[in-house]
PDB file of N, CA and C in Angstrom:
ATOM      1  N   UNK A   1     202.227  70.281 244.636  1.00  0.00           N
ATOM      2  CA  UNK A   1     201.624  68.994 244.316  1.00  0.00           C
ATOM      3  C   UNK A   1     200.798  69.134 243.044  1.00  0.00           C
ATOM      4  N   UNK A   2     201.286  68.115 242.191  1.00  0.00           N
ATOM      5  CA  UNK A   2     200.428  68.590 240.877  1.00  0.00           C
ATOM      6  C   UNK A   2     199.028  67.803 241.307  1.00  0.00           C
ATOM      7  N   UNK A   3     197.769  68.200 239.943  1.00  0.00           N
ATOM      8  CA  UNK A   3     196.566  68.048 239.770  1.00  0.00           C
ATOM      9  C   UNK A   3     196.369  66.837 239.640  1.00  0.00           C
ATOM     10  N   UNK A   4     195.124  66.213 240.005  1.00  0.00           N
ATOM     11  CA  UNK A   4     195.450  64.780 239.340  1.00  0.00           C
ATOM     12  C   UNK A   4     193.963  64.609 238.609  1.00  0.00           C
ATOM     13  N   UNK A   5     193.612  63.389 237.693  1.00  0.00           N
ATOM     14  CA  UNK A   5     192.118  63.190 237.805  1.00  0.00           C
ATOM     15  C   UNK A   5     191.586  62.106 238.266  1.00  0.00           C
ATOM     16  N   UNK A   6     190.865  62.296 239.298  1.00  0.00           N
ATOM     17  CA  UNK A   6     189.974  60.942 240.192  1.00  0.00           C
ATOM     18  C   UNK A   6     189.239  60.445 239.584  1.00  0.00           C
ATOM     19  N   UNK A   7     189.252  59.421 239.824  1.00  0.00           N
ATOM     20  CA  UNK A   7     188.231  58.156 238.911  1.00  0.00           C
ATOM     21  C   UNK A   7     187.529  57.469 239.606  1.00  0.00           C
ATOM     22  N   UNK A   8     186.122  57.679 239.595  1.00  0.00           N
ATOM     23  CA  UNK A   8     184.840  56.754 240.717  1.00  0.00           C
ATOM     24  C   UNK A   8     184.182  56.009 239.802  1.00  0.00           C
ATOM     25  N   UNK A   9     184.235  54.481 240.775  1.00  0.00           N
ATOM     26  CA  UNK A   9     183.400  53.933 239.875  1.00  0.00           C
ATOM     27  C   UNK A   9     183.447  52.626 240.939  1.00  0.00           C
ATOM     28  N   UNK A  10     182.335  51.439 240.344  1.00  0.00           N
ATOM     29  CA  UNK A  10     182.025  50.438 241.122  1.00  0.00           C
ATOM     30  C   UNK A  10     182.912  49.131 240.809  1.00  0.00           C
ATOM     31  N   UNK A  11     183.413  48.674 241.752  1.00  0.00           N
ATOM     32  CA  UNK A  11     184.668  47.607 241.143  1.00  0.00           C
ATOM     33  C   UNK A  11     183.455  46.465 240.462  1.00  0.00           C
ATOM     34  N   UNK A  12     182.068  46.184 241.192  1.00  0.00           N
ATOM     35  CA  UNK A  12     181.411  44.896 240.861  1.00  0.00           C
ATOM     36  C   UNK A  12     181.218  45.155 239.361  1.00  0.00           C
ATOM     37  N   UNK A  13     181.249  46.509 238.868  1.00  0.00           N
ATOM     38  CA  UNK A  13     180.913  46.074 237.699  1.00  0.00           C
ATOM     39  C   UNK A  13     181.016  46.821 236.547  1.00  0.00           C
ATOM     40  N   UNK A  14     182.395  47.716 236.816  1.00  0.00           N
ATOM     41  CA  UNK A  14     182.997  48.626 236.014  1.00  0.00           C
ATOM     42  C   UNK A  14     184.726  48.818 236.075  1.00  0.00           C
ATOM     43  N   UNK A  15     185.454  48.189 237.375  1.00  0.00           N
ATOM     44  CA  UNK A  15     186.609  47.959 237.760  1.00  0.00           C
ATOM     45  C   UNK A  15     187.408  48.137 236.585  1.00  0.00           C
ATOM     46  N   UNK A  16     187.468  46.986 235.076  1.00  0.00           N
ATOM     47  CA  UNK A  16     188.339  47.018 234.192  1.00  0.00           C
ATOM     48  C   UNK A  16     188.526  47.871 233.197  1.00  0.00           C
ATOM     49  N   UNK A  17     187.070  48.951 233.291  1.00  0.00           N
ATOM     50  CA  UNK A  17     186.950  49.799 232.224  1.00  0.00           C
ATOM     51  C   UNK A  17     187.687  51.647 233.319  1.00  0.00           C
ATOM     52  N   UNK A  18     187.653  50.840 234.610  1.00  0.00           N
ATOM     53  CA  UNK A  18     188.336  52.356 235.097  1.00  0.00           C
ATOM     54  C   UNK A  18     189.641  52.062 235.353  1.00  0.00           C
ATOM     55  N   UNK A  19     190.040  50.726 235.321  1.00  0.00           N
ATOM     56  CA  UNK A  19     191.585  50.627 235.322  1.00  0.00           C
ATOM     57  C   UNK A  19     192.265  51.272 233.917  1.00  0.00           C
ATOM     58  N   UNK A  20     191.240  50.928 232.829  1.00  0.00           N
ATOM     59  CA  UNK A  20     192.021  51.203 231.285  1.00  0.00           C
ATOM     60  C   UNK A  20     191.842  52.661 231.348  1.00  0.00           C
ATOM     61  N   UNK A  21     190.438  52.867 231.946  1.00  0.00           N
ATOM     62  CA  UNK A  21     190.790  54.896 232.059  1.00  0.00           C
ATOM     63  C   UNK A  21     192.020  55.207 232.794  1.00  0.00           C
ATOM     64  N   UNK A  22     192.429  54.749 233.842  1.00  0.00           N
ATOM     65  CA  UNK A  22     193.874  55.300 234.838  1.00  0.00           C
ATOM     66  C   UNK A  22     194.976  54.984 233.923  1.00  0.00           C
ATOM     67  N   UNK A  23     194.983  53.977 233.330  1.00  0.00           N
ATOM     68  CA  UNK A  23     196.230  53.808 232.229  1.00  0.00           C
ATOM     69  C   UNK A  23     196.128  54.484 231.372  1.00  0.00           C
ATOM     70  N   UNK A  24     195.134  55.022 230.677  1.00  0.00           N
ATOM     71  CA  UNK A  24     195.133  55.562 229.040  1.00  0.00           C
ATOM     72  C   UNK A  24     195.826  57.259 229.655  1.00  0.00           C
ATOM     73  N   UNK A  25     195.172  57.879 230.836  1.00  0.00           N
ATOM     74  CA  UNK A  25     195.257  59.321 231.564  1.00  0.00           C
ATOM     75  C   UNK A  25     197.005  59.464 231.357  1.00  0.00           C
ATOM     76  N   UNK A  26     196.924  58.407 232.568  1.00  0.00           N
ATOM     77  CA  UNK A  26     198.794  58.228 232.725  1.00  0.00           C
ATOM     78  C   UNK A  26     199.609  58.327 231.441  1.00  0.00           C
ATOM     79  N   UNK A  27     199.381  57.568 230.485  1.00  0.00           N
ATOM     80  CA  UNK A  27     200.018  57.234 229.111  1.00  0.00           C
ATOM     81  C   UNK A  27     199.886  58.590 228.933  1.00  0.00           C
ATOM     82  N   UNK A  28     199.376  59.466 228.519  1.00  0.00           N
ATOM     83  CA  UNK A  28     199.342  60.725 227.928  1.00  0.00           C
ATOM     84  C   UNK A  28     199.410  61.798 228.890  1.00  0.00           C
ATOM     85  N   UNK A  29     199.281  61.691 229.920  1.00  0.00           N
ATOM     86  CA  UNK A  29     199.934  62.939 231.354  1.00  0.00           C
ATOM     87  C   UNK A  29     200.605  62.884 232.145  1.00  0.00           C
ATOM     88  N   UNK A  30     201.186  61.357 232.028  1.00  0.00           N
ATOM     89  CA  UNK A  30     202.443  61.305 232.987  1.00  0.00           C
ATOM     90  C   UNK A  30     201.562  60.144 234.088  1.00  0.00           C
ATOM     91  N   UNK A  31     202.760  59.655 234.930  1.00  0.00           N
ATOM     92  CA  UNK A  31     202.899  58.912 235.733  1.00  0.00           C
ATOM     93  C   UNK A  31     202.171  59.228 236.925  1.00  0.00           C
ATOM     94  N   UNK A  32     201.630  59.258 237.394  1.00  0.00           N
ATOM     95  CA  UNK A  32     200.647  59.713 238.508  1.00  0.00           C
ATOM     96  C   UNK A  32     199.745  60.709 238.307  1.00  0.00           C
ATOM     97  N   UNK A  33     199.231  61.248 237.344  1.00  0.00           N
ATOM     98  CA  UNK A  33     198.312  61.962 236.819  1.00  0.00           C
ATOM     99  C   UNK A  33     196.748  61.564 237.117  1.00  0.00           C
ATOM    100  N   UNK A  34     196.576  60.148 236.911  1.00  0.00           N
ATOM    101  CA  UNK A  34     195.411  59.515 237.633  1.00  0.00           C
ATOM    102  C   UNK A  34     195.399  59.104 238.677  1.00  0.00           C
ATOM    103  N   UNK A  35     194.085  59.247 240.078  1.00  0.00           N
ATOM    104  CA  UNK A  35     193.875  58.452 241.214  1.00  0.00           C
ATOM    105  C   UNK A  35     192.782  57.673 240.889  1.00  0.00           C
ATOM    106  N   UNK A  36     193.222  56.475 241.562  1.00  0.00           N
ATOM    107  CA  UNK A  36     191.894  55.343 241.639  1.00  0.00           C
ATOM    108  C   UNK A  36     192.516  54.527 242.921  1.00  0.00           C
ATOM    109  N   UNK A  37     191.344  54.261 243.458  1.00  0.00           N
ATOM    110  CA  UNK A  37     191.481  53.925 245.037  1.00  0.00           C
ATOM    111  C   UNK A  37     192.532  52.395 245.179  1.00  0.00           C
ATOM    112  N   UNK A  38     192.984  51.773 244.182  1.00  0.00           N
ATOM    113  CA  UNK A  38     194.059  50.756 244.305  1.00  0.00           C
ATOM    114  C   UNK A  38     195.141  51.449 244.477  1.00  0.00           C
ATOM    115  N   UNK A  39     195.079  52.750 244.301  1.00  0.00           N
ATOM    116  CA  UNK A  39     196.673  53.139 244.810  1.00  0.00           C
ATOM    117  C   UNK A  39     196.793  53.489 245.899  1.00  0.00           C
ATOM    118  N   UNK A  40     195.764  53.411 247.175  1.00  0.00           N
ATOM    119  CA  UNK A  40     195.250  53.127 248.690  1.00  0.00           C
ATOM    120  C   UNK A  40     196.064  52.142 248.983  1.00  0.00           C
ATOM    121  N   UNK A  41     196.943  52.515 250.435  1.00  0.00           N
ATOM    122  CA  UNK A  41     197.631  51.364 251.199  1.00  0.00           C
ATOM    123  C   UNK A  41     196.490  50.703 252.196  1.00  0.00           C
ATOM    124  N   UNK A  42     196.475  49.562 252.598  1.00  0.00           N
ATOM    125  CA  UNK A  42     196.077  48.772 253.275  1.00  0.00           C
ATOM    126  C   UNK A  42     195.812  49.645 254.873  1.00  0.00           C
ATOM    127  N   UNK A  43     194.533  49.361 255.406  1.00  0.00           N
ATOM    128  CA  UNK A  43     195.006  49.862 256.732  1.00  0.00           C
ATOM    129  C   UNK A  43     194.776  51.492 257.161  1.00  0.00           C
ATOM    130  N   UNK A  44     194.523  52.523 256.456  1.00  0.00           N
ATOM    131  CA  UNK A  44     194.432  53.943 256.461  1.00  0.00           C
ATOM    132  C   UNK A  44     192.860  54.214 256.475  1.00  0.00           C
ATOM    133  N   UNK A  45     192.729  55.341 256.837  1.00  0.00           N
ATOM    134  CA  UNK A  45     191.358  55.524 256.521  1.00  0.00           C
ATOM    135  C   UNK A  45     190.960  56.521 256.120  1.00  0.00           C
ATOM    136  N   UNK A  46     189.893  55.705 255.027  1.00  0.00           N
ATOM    137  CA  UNK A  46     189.524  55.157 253.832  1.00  0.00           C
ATOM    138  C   UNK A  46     188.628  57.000 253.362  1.00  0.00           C
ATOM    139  N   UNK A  47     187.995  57.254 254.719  1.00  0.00           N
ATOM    140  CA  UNK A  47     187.457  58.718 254.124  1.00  0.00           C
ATOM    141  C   UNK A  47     188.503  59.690 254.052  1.00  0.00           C
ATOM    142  N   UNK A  48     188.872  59.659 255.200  1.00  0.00           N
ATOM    143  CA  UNK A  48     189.845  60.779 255.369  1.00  0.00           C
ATOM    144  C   UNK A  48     191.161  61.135 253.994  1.00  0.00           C
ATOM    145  N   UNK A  49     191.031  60.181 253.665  1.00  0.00           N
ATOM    146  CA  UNK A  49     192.180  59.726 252.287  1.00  0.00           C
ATOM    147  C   UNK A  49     192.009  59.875 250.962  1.00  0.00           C
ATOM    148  N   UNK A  50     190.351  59.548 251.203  1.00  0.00           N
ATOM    149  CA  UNK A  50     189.361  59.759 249.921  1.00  0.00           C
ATOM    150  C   UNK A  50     189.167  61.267 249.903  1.00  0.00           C
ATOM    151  N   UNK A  51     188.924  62.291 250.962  1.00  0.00           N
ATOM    152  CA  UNK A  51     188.739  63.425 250.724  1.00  0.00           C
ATOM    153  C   UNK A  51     190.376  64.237 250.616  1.00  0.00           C
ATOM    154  N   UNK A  52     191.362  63.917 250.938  1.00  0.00           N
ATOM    155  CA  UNK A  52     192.464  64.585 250.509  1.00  0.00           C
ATOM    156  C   UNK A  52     192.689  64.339 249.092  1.00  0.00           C
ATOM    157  N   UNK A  53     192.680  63.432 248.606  1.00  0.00           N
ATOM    158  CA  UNK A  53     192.642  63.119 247.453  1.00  0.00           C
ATOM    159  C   UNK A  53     191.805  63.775 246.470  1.00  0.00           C
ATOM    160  N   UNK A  54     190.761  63.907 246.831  1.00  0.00           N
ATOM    161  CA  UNK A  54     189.623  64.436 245.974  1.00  0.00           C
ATOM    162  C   UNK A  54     190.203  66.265 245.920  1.00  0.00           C
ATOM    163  N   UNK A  55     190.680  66.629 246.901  1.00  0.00           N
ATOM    164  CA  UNK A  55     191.431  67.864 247.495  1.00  0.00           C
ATOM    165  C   UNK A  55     192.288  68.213 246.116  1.00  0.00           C
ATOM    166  N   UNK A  56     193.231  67.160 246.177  1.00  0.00           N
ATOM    167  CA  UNK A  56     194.346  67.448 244.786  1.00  0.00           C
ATOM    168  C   UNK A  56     193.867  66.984 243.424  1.00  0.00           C
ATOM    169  N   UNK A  57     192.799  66.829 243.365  1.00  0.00           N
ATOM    170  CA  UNK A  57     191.977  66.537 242.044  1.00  0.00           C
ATOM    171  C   UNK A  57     191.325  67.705 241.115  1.00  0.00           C
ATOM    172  N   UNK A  58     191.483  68.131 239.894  1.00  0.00           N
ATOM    173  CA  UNK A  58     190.891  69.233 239.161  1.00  0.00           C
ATOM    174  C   UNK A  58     189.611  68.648 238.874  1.00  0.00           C
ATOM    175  N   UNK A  59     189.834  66.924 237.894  1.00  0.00           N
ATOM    176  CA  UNK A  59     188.608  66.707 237.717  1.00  0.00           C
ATOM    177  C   UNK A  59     188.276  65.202 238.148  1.00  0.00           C
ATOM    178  N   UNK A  60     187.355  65.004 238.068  1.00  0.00           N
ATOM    179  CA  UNK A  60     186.613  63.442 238.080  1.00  0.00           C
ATOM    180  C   UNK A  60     186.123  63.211 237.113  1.00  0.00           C
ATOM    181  N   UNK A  61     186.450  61.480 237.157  1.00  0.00           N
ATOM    182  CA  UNK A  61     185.813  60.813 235.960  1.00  0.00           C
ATOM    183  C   UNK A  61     184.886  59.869 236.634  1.00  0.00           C
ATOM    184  N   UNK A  62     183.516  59.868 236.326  1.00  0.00           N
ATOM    185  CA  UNK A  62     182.693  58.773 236.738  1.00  0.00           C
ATOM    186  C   UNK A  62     182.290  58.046 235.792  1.00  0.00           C
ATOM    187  N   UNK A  63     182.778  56.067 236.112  1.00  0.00           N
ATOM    188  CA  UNK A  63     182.613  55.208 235.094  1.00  0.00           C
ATOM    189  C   UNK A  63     181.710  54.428 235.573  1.00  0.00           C
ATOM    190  N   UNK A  64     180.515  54.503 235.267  1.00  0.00           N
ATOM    191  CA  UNK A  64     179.339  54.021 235.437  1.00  0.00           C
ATOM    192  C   UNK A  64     178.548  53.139 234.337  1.00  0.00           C
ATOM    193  N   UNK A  65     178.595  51.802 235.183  1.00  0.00           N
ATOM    194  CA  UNK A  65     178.321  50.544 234.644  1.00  0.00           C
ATOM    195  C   UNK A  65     177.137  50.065 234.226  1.00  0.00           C
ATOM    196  N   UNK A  66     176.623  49.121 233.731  1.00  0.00           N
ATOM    197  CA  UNK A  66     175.065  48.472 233.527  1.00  0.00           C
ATOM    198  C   UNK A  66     174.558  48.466 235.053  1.00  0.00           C
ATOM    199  N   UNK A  67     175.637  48.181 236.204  1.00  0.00           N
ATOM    200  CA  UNK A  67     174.652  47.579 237.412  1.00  0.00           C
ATOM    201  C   UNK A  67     174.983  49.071 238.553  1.00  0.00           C
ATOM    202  N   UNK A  68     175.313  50.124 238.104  1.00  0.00           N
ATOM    203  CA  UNK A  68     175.970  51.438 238.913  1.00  0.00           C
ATOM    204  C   UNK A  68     174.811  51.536 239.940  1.00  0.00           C
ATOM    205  N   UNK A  69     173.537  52.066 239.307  1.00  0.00           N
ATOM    206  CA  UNK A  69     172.523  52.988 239.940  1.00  0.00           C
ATOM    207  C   UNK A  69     171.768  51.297 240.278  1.00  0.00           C
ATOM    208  N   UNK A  70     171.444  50.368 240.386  1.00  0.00           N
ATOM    209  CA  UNK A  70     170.343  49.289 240.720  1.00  0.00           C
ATOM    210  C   UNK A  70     171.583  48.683 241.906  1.00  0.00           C
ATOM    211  N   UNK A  71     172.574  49.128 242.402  1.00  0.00           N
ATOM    212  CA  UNK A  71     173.756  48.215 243.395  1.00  0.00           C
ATOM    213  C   UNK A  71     173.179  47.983 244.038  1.00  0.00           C
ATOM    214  N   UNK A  72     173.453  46.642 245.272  1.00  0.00           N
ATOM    215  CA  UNK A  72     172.252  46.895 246.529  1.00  0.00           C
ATOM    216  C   UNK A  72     173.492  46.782 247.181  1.00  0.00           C
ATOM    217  N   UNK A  73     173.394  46.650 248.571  1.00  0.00           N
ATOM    218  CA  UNK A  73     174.026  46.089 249.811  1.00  0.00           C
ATOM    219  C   UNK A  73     173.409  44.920 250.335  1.00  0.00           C
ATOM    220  N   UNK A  74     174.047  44.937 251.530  1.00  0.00           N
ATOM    221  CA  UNK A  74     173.364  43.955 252.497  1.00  0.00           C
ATOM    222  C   UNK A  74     171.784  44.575 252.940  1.00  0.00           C
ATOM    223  N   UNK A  75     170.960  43.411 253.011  1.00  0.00           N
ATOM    224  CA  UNK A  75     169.687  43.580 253.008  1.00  0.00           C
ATOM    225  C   UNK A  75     168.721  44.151 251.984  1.00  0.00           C
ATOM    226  N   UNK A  76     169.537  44.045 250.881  1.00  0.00           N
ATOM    227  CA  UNK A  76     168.626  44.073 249.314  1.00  0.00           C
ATOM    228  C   UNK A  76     168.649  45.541 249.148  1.00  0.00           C
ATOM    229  N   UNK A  77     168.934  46.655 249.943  1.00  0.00           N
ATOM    230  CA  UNK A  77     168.354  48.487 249.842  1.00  0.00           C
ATOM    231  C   UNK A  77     169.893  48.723 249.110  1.00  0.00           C
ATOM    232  N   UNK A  78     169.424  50.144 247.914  1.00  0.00           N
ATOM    233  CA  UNK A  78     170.065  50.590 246.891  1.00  0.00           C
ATOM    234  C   UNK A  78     171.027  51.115 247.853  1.00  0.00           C
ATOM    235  N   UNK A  79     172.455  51.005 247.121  1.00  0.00           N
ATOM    236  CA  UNK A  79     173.791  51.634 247.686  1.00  0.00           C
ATOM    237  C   UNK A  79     173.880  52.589 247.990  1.00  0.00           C
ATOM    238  N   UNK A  80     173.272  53.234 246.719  1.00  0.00           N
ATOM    239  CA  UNK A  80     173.270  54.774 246.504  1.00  0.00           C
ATOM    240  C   UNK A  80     172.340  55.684 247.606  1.00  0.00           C
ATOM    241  N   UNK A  81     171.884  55.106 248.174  1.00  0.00           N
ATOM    242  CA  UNK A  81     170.658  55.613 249.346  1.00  0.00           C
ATOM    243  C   UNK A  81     171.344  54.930 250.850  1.00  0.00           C
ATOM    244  N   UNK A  82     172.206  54.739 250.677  1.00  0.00           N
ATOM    245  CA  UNK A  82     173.243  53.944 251.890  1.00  0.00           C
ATOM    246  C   UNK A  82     174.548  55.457 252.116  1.00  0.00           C
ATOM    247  N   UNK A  83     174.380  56.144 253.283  1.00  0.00           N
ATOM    248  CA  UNK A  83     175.170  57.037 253.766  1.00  0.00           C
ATOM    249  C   UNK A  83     176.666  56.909 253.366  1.00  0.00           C
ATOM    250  N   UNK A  84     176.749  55.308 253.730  1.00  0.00           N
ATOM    251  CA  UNK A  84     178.640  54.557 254.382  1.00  0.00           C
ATOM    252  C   UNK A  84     178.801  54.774 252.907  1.00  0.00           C
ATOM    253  N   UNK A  85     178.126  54.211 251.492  1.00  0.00           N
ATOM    254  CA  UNK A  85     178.647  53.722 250.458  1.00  0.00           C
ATOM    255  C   UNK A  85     179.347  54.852 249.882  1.00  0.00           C
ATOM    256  N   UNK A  86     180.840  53.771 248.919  1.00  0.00           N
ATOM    257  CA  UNK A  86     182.039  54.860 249.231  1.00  0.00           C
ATOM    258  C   UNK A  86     181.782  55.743 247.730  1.00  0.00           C
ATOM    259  N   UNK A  87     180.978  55.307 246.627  1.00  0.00           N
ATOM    260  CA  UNK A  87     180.529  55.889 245.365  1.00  0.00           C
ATOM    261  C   UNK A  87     179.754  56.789 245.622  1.00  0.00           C
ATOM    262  N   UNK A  88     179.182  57.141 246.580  1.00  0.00           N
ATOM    263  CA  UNK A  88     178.242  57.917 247.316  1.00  0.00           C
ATOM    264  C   UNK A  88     178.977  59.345 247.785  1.00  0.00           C
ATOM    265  N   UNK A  89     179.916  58.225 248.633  1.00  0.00           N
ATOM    266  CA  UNK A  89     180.907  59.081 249.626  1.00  0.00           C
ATOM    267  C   UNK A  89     182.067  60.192 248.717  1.00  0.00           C
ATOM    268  N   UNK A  90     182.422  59.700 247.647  1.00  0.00           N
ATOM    269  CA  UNK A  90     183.273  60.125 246.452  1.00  0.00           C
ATOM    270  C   UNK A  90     182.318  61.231 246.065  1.00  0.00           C
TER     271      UNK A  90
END
């Protein structure tokens, strides 16, 4: 299984700048060379999938936005201090 490079980042507010990273990777390493969690089927779960993945990964790219580190959740408290959150979890 070849290497790939994982790409974390927050869809609210970096999504289009890590889609153009998964395309630009691909364009120059081939066709599946980048992971980003849209290539997740519906229905699986979501850690268990995230850590195999991360498994066949050499490197990561983290694309971190104006609103990355201030995210909240439900009930106003930072993401990043939230166990479940999956930028966390990555």
């Amino acid at each position: 299984m070849s290497k790939k490079i994982f790409i974390s980042y927050r869809r609210d507010d970096s999504a289009p700048f890590a889609l153009t990273i998964s395309s630009l990777i691909e364009k120059n390493f081939g066709e599946g060379s980048a992971f980003i969690d849209v290539d997740l089927q519906a229905g699986i779960d979501f850690v268990k999938e995230l850590d195999a993945r991360l498994a066949q990964c050499r490197a990561i790219i983290v694309v971190i936005g104006k609103g990355w580190v201030a995210a909240k959740g439900e009930g106003g408290a930072l993401r990043l201090h939230d166990e479940k959150d999956w930028v966390r979890l990555e």
